[in-house]
Structures are given as structure tokens and as C-alpha cells.
C-alpha atoms as a PDB file:
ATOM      1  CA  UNK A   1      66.967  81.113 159.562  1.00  0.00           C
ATOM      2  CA  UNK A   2      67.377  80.109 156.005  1.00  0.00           C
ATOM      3  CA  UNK A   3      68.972  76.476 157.142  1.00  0.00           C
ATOM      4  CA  UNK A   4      66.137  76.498 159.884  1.00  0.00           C
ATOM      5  CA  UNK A   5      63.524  76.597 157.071  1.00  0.00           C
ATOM      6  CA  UNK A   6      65.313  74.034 154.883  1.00  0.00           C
ATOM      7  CA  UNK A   7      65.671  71.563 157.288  1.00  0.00           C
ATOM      8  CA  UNK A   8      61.515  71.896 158.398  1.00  0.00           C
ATOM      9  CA  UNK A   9      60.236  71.669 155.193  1.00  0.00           C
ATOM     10  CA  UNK A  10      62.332  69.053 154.031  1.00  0.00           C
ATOM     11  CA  UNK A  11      61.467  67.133 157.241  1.00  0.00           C
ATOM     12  CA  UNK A  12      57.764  67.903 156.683  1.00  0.00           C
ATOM     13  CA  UNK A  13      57.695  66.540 152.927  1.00  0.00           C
ATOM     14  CA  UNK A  14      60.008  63.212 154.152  1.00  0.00           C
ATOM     15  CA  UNK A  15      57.359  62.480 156.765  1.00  0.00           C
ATOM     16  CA  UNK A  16      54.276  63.583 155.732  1.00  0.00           C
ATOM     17  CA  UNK A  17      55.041  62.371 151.971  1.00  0.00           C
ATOM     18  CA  UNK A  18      56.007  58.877 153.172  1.00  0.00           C
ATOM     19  CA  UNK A  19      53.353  58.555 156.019  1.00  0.00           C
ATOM     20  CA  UNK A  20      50.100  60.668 154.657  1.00  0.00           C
ATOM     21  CA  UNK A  21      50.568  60.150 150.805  1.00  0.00           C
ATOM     22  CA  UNK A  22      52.458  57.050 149.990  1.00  0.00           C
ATOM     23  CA  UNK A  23      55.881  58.239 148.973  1.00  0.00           C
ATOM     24  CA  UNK A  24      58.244  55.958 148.551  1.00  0.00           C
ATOM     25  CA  UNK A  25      60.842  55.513 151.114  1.00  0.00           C
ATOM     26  CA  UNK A  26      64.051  56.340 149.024  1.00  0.00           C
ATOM     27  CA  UNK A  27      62.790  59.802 148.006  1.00  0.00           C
ATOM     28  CA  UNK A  28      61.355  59.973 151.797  1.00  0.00           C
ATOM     29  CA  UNK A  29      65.323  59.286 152.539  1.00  0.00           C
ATOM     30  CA  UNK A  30      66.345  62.414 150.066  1.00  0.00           C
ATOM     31  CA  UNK A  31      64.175  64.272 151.962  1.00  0.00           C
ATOM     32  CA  UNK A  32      65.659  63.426 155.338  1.00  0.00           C
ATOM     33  CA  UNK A  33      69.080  63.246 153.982  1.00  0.00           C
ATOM     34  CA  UNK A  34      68.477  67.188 152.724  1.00  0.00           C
ATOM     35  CA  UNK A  35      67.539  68.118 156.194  1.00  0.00           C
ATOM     36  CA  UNK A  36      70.803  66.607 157.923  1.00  0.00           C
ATOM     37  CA  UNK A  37      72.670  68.775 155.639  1.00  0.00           C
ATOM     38  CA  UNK A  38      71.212  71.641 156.269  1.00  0.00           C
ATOM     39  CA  UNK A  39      70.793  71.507 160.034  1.00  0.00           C
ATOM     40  CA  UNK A  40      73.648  69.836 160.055  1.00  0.00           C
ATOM     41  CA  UNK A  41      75.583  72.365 158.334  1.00  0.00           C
ATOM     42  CA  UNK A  42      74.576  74.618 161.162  1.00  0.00           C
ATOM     43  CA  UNK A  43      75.461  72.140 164.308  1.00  0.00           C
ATOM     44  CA  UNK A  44      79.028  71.558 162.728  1.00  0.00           C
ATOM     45  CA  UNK A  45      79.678  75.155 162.335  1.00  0.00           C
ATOM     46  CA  UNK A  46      79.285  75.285 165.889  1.00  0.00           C
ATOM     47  CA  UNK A  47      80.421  72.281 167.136  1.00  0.00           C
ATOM     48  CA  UNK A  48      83.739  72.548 165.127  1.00  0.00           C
ATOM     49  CA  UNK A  49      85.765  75.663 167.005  1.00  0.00           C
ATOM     50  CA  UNK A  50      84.479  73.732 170.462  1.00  0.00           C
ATOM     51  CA  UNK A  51      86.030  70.069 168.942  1.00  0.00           C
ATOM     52  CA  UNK A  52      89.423  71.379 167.768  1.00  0.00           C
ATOM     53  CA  UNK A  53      89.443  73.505 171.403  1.00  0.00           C
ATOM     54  CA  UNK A  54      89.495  69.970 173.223  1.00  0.00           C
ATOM     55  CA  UNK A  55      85.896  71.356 174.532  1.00  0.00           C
ATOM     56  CA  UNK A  56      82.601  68.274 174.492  1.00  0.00           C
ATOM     57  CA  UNK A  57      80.102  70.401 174.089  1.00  0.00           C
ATOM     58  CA  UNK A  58      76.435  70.057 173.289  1.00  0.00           C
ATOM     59  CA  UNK A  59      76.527  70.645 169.458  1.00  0.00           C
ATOM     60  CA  UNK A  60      78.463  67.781 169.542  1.00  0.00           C
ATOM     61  CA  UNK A  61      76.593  65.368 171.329  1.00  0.00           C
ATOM     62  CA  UNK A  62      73.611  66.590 168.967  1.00  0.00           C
ATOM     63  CA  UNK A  63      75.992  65.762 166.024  1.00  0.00           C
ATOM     64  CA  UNK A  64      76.419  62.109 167.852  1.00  0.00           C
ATOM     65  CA  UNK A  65      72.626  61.839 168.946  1.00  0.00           C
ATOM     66  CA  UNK A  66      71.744  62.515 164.367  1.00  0.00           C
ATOM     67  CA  UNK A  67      74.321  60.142 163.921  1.00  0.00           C
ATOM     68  CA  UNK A  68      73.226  57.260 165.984  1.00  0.00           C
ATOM     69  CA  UNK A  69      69.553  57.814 164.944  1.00  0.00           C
ATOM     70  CA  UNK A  70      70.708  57.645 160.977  1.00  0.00           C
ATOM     71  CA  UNK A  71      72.547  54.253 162.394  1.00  0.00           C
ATOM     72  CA  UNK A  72      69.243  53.267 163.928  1.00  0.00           C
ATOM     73  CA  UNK A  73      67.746  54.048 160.627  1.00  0.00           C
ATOM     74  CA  UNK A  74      65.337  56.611 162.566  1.00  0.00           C
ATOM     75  CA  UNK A  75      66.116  59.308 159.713  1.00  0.00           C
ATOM     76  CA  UNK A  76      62.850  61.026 160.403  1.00  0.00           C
ATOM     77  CA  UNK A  77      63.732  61.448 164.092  1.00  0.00           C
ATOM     78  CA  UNK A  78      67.065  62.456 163.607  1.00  0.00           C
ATOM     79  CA  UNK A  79      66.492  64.746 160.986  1.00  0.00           C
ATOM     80  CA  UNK A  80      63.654  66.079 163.987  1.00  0.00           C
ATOM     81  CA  UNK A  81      66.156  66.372 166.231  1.00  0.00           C
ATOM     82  CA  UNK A  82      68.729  68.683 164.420  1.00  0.00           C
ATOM     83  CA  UNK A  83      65.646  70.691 163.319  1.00  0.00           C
ATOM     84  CA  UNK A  84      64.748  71.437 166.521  1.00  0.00           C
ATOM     85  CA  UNK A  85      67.970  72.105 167.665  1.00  0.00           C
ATOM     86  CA  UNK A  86      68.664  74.613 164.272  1.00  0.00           C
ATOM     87  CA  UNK A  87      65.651  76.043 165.533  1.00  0.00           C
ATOM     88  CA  UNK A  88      67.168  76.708 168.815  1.00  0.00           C
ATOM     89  CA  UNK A  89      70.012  77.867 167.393  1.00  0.00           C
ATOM     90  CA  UNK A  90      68.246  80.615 165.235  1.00  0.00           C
ATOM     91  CA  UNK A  91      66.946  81.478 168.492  1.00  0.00           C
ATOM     92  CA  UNK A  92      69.515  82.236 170.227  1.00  0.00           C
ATOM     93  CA  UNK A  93      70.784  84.584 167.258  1.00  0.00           C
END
């Protein structure tokens, strides 16, 4: 839960900072950059045992789907994205 909360408040102050109160987009990027690491910290963690089993699983195409967004330059979407998926993840625990 403690990732889950990282990653939705850093998301939060990335977006709302840059859209609501002028922040500037590099410390908008630390933001989202703090939230891929720590939903992304709890994604891998999954996805990992499921990669080195020879299994494709969906932790992985999440991984992929962050990735391609970053690649996009969609950081705030991405970063969205593994939150919501953390969130599912603390869920399911």
C-alpha cells in the first residue's frame, strides 16, 4: 500500500503541479519519474518470477504499455497507468 500511495501522490503533484499551478515540466518529469519507480517497483516484482518462467503475463505487458507511453513522452499517462494497476495490485493483497 505504501508504493500504492507513492506512486498517487507523486502522480497527483506531476499533473496537477504542471497543469493547475504552472510547474515547470522538468520537476513535473521528477514527479512522474518517482511514480514509475515506485509502481514500477511493484509490477517488476511480479512480473519478474513470470519472465524468467518463460510465462507473458500481464505485469509484463503493463511494464511494456509504461514503457511505450515514457517513449511517447505521455509520462503522466504512464505513470496513471502503473498507478492504477499498483492499485489493483494492493487489491488483490
Amino acid at each position: 500500500m505504501l508504493t500504492v500511495t507513492v506512486t498517487g501522490v507523486a502522480l497527483a503533484l506531476g499533473f496537477f503541479g504542471e497543469t493547475t499551478f504552472g510547474l515547470p515540466a522538468s520537476v513535473a518529469l521528477a514527479f512522474y519519474l518517482l511514480a514509475y519507480l515506485a509502481a514500477g517497483y511493484d509490477v517488476t516484482r511480479e512480473a519478474l518470477p513470470a519472465l524468467f518462467r518463460g510465462k507473458l503475463d500481464i505485469d509484463i505487458l503493463m511494464i511494456a504499455a509504461a514503457a511505450g507511453a515514457a517513449l511517447l513522452g505521455q509520462w503522466a499517462e504512464g505513470a496513471f497507468l502503473l498507478f492504477l494497476f499498483s492499485l489493483g495490485h494492493a487489491g488483490e493483497h
